[in-house]
PDB file of N, CA and C in Angstrom:
ATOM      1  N   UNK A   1       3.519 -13.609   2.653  1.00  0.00           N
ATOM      2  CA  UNK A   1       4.075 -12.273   2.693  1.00  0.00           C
ATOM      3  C   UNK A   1       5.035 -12.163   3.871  1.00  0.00           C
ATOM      4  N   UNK A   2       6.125 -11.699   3.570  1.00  0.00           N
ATOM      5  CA  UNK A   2       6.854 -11.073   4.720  1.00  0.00           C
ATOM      6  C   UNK A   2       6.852 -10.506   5.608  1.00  0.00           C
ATOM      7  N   UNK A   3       7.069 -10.254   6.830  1.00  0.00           N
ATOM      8  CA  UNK A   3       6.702  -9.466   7.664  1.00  0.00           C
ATOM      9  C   UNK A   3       7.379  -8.613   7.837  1.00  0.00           C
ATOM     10  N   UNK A   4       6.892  -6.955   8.075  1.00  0.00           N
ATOM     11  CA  UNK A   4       8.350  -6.257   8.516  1.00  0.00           C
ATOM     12  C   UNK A   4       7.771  -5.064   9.374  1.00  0.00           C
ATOM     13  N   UNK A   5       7.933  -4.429  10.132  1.00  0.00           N
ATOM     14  CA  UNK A   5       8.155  -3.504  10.900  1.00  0.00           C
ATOM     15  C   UNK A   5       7.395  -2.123  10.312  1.00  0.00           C
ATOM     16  N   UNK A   6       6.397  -1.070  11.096  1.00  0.00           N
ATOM     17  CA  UNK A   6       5.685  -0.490  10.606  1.00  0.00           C
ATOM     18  C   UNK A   6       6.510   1.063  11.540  1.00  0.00           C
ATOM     19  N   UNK A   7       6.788   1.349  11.125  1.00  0.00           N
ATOM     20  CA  UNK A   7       8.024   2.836  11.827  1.00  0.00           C
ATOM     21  C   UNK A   7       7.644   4.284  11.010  1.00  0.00           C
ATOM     22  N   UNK A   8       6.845   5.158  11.358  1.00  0.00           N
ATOM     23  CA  UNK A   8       6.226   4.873  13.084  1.00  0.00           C
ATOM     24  C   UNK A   8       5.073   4.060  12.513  1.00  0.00           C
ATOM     25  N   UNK A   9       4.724   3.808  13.755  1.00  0.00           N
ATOM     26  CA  UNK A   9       3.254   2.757  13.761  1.00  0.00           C
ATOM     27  C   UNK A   9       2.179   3.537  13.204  1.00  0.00           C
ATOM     28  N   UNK A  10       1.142   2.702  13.150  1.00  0.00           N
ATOM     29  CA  UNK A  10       0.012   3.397  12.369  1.00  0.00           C
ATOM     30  C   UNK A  10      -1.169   3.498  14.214  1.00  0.00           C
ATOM     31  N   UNK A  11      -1.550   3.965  14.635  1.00  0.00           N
ATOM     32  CA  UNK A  11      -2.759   4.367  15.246  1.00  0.00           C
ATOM     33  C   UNK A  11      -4.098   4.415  14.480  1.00  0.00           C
ATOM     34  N   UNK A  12      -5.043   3.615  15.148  1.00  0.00           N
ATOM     35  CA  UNK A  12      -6.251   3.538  14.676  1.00  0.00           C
ATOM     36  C   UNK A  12      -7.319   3.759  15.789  1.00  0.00           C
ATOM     37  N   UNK A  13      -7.982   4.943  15.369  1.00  0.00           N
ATOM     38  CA  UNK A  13      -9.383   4.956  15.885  1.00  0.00           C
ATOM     39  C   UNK A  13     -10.267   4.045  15.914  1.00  0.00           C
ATOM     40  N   UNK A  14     -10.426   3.552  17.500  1.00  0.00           N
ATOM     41  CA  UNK A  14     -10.946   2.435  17.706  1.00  0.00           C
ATOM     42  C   UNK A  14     -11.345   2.696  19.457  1.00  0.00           C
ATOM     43  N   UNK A  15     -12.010   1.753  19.952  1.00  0.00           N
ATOM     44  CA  UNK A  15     -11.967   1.376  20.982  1.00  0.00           C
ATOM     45  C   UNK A  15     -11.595  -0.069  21.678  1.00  0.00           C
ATOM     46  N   UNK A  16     -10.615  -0.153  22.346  1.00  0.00           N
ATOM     47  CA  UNK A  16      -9.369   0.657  22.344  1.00  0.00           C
ATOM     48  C   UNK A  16      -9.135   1.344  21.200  1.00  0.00           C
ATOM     49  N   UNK A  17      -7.931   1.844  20.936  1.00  0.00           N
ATOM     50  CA  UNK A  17      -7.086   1.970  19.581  1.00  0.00           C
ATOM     51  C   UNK A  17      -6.639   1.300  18.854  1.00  0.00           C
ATOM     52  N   UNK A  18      -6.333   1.018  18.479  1.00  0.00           N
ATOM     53  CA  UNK A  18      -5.438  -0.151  17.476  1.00  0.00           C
ATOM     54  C   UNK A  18      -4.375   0.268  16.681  1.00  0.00           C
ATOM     55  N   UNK A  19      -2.956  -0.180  17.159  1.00  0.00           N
ATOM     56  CA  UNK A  19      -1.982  -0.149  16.763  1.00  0.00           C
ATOM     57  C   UNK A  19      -1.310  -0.806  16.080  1.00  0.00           C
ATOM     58  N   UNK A  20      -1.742  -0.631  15.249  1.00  0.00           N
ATOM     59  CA  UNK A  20      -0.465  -1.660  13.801  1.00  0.00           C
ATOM     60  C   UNK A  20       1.459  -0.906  13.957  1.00  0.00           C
ATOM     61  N   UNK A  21       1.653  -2.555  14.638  1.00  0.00           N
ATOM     62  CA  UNK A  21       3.110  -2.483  14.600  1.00  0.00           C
ATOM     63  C   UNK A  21       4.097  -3.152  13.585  1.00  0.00           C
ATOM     64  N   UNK A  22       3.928  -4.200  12.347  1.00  0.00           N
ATOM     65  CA  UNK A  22       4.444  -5.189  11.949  1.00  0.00           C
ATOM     66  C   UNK A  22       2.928  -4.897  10.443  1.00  0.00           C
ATOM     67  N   UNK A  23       3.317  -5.406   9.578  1.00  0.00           N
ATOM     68  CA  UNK A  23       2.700  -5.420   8.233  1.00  0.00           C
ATOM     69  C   UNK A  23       1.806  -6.360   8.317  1.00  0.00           C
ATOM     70  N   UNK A  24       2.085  -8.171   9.318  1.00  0.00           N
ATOM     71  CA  UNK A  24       1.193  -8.832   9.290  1.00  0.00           C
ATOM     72  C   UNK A  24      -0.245  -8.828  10.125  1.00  0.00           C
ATOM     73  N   UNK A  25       0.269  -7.615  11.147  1.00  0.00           N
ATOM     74  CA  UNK A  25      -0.632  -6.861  11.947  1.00  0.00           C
ATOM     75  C   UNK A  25      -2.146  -6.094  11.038  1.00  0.00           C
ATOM     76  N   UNK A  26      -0.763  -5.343  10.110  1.00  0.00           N
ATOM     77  CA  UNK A  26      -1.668  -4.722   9.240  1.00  0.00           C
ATOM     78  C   UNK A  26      -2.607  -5.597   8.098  1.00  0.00           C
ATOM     79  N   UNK A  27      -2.331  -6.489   8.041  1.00  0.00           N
ATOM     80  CA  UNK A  27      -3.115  -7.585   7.041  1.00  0.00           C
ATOM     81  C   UNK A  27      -4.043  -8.320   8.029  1.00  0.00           C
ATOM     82  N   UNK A  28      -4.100  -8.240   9.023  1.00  0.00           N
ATOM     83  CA  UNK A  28      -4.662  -9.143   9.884  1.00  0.00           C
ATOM     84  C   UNK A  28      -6.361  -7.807   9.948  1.00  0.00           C
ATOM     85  N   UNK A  29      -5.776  -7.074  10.506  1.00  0.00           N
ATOM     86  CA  UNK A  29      -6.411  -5.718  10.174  1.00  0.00           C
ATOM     87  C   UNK A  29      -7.782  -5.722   9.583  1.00  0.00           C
ATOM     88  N   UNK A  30      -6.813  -5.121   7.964  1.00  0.00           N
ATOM     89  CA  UNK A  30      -7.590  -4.980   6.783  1.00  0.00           C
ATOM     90  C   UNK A  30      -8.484  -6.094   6.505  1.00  0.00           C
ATOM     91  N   UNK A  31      -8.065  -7.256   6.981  1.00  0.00           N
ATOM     92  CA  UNK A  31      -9.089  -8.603   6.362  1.00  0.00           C
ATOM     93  C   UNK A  31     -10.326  -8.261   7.423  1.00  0.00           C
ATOM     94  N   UNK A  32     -10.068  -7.791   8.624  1.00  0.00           N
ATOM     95  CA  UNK A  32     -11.397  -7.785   9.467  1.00  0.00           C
ATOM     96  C   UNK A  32     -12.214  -7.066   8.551  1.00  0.00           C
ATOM     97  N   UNK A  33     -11.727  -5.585   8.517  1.00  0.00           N
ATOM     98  CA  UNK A  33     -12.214  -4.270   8.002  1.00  0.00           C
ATOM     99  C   UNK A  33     -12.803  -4.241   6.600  1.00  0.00           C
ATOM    100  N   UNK A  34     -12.333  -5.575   6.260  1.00  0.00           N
ATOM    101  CA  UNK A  34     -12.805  -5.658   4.294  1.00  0.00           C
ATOM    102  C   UNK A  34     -13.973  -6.712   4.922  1.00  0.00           C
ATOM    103  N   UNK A  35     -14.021  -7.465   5.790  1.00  0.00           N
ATOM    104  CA  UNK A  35     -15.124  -8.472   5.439  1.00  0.00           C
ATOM    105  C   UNK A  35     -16.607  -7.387   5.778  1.00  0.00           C
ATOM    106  N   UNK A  36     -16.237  -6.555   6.883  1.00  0.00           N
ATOM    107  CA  UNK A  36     -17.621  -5.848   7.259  1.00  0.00           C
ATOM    108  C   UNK A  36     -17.961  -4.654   5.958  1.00  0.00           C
ATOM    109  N   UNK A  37     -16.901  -4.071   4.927  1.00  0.00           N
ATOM    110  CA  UNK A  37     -17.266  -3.378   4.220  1.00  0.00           C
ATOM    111  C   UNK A  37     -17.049  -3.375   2.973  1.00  0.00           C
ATOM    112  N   UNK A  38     -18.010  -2.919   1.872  1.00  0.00           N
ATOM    113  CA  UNK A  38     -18.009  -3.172   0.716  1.00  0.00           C
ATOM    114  C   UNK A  38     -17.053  -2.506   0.180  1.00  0.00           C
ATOM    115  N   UNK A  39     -16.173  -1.465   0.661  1.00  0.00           N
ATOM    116  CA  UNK A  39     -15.445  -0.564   0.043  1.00  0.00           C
ATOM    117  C   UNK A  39     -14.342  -0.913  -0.735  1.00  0.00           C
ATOM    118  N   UNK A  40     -14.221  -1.516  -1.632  1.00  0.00           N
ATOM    119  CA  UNK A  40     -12.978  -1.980  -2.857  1.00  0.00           C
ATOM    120  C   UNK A  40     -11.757  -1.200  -2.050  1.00  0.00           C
ATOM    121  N   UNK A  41     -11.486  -0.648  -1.794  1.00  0.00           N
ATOM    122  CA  UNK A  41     -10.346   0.064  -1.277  1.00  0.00           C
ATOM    123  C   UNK A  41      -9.300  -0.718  -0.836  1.00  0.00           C
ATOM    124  N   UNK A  42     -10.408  -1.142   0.338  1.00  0.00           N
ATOM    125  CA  UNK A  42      -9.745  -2.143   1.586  1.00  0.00           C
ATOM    126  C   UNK A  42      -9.375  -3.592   0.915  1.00  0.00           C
ATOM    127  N   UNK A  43      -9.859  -4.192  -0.281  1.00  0.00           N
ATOM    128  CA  UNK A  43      -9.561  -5.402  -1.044  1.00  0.00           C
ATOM    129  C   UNK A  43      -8.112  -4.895  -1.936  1.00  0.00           C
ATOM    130  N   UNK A  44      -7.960  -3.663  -2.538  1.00  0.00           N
ATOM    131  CA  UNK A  44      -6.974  -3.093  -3.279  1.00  0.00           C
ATOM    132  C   UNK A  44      -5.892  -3.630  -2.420  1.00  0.00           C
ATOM    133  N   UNK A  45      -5.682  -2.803  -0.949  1.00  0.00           N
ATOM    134  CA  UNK A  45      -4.778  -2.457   0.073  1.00  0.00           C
ATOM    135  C   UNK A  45      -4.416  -4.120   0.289  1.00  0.00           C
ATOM    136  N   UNK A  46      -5.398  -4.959   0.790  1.00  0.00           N
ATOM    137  CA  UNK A  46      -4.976  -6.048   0.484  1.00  0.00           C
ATOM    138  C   UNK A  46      -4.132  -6.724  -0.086  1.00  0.00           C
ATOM    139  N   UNK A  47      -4.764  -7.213  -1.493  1.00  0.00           N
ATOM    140  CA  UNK A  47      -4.011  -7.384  -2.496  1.00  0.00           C
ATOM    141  C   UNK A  47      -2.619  -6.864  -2.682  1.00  0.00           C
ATOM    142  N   UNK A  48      -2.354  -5.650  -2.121  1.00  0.00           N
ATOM    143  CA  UNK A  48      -0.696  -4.733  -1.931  1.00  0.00           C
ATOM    144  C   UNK A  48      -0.182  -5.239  -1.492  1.00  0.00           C
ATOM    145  N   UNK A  49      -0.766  -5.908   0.042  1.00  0.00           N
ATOM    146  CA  UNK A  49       0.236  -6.233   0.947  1.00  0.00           C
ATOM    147  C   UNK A  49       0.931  -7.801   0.578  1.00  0.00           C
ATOM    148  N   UNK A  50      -0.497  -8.473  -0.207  1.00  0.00           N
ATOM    149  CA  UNK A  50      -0.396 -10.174  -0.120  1.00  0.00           C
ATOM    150  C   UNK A  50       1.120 -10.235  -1.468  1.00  0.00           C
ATOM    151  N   UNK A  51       1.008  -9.067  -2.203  1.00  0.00           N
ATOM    152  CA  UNK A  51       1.938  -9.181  -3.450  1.00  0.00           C
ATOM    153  C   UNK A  51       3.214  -8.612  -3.044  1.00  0.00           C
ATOM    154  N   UNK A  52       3.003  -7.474  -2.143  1.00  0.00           N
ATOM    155  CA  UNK A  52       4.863  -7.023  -1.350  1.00  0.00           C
ATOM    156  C   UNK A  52       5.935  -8.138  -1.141  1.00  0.00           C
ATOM    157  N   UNK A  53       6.651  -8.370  -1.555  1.00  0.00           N
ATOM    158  CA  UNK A  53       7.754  -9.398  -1.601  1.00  0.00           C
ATOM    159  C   UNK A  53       9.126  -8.386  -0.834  1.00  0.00           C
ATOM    160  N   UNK A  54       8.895  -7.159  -0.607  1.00  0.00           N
ATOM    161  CA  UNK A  54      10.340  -6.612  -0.020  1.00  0.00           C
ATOM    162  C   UNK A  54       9.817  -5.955   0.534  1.00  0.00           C
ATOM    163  N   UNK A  55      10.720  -5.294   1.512  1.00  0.00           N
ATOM    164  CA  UNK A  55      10.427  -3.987   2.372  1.00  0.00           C
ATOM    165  C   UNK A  55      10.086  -2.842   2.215  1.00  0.00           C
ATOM    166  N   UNK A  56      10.815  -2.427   0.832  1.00  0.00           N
ATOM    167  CA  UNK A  56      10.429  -1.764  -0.208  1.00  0.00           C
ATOM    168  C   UNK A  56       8.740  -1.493  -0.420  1.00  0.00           C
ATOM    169  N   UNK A  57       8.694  -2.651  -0.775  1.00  0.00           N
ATOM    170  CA  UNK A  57       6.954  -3.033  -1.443  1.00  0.00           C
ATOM    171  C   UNK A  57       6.253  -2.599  -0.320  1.00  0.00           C
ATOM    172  N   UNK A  58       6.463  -3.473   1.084  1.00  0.00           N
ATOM    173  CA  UNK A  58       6.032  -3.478   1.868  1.00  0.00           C
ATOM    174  C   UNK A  58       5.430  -2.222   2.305  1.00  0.00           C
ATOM    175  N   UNK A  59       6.744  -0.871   2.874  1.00  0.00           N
ATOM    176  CA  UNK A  59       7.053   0.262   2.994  1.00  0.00           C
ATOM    177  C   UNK A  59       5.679   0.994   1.888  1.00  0.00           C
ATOM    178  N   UNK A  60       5.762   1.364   0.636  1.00  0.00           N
ATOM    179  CA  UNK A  60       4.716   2.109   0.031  1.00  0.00           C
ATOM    180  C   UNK A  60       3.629   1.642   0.135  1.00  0.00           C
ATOM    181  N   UNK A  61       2.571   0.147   0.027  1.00  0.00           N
ATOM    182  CA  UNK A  61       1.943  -0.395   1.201  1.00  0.00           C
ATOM    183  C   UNK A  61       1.129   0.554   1.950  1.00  0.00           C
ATOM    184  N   UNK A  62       2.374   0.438   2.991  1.00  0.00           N
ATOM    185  CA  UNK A  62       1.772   1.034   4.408  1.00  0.00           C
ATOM    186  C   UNK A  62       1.643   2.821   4.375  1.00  0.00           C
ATOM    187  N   UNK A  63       2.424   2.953   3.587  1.00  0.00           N
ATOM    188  CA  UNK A  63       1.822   5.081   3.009  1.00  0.00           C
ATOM    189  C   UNK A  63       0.823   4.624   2.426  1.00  0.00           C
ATOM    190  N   UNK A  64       0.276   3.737   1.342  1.00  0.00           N
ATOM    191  CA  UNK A  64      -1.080   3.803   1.056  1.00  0.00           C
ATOM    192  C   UNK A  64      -2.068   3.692   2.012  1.00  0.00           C
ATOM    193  N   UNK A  65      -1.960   2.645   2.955  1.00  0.00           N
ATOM    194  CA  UNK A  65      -2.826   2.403   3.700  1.00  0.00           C
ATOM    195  C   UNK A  65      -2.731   3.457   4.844  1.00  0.00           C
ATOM    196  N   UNK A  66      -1.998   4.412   4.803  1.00  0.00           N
ATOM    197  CA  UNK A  66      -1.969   5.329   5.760  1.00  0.00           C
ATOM    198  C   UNK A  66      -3.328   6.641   5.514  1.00  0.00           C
ATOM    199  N   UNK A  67      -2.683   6.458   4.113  1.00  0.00           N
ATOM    200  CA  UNK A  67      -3.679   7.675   3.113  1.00  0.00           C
ATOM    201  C   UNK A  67      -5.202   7.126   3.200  1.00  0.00           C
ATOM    202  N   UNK A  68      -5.419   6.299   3.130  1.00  0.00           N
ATOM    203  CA  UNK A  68      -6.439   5.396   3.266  1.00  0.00           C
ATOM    204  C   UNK A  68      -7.659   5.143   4.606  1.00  0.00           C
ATOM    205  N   UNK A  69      -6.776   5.127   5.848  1.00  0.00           N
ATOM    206  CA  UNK A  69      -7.073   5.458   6.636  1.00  0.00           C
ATOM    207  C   UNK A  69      -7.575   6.524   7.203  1.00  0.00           C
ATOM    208  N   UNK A  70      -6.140   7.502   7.247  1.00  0.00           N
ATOM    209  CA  UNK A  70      -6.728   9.055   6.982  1.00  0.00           C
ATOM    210  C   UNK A  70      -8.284   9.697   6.493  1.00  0.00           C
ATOM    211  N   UNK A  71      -7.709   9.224   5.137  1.00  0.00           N
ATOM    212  CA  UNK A  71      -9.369   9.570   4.400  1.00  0.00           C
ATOM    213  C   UNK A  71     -10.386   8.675   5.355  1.00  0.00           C
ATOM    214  N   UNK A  72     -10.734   8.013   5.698  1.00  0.00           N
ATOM    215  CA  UNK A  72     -11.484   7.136   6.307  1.00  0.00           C
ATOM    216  C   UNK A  72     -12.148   7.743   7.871  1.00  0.00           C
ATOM    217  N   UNK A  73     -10.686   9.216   8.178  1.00  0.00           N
ATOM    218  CA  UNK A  73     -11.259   9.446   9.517  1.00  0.00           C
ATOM    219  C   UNK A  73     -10.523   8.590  10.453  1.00  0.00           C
ATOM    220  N   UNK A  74     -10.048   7.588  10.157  1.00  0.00           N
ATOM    221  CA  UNK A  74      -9.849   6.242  11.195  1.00  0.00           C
ATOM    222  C   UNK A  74      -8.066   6.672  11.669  1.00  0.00           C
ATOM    223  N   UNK A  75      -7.281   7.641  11.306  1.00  0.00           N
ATOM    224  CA  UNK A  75      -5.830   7.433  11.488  1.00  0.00           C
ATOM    225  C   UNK A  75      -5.883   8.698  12.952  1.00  0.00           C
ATOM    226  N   UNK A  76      -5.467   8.223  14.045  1.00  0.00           N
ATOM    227  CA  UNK A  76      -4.920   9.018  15.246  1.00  0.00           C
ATOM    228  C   UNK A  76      -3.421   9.946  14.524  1.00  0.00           C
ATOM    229  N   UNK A  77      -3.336  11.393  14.567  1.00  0.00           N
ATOM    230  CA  UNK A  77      -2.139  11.640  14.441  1.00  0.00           C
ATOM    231  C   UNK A  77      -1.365  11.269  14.986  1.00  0.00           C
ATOM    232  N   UNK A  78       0.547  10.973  14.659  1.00  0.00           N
ATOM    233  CA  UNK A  78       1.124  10.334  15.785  1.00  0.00           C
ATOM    234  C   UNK A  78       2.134  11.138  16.501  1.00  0.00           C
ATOM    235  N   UNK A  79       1.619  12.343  16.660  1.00  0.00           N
ATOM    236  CA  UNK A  79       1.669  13.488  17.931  1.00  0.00           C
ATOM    237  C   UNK A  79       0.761  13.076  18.714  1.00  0.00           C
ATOM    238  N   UNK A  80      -0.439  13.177  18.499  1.00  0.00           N
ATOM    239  CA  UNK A  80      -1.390  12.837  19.780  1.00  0.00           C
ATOM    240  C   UNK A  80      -1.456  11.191  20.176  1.00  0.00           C
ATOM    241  N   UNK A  81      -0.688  10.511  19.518  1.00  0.00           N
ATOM    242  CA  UNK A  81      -0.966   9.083  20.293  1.00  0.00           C
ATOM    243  C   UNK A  81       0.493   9.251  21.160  1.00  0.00           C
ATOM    244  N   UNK A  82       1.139   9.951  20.616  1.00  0.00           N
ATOM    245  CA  UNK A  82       2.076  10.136  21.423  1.00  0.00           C
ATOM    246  C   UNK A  82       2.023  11.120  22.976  1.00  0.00           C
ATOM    247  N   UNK A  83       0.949  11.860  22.594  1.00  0.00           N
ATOM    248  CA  UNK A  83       0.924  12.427  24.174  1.00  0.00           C
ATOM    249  C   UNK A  83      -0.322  11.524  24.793  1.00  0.00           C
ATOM    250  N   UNK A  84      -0.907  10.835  24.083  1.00  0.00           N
ATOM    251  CA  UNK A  84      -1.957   9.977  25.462  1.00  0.00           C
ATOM    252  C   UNK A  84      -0.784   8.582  25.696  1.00  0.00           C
ATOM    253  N   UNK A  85       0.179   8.565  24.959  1.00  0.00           N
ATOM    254  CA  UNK A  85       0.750   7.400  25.579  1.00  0.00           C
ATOM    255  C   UNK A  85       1.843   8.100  26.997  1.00  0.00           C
ATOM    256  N   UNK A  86       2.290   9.057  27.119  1.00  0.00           N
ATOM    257  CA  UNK A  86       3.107   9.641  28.263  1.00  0.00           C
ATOM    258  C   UNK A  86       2.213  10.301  28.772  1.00  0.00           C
ATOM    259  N   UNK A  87       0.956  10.267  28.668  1.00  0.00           N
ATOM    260  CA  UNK A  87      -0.398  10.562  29.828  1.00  0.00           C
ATOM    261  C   UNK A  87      -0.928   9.304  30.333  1.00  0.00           C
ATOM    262  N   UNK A  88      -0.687   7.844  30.064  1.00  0.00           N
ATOM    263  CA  UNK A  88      -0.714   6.902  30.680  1.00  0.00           C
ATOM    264  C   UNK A  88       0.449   6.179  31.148  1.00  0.00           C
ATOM    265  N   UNK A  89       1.429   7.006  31.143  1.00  0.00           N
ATOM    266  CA  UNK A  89       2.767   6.579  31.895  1.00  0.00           C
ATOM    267  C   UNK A  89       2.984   6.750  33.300  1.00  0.00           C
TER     268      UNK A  89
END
């Protein structure tokens, strides 16, 4: 799969946080997050990314996995990652 650029980034509730910057970020990710859980979701999202051949592909992808997240609880808005990042400046 290609790699391409995640604009804006995705924020993840975590400790730390976890910031997916790049798509292979985001596949690197999801493979953790699918081995600890049974949730088909995270194998779907997968499968999206391993078959994206363009930026395009790539791009709707990462709105799924945004939606995905979200629902999950797990997505930082990116207003507020944006004010704890110029509160650690």
């Amino acid at each position: 799969m290609p790699d391409f650029l995640i604009d804006p980034e995705l924020w993840i509730r975590a400790s730390p946080p976890i910031v997916l910057r790049r798509t292979t970020e985001a596949v690197d990710f999801i493979r953790k997050v699918s081995l600890s859980s049974r949730d088909r979701a995270w194998q779907e999202i997968l499968q999206s990314f391993e078959a994206a051949r363009d930026e395009w592909n790539a791009i709707e992808v990462v709105v799924h996995l945004e939606l995905l997240l979200e629902a999950r609880g797990l997505l930082i808005e990116a207003s507020r990652s944006l004010q704890n990042q110029s509160r650690a400046a």
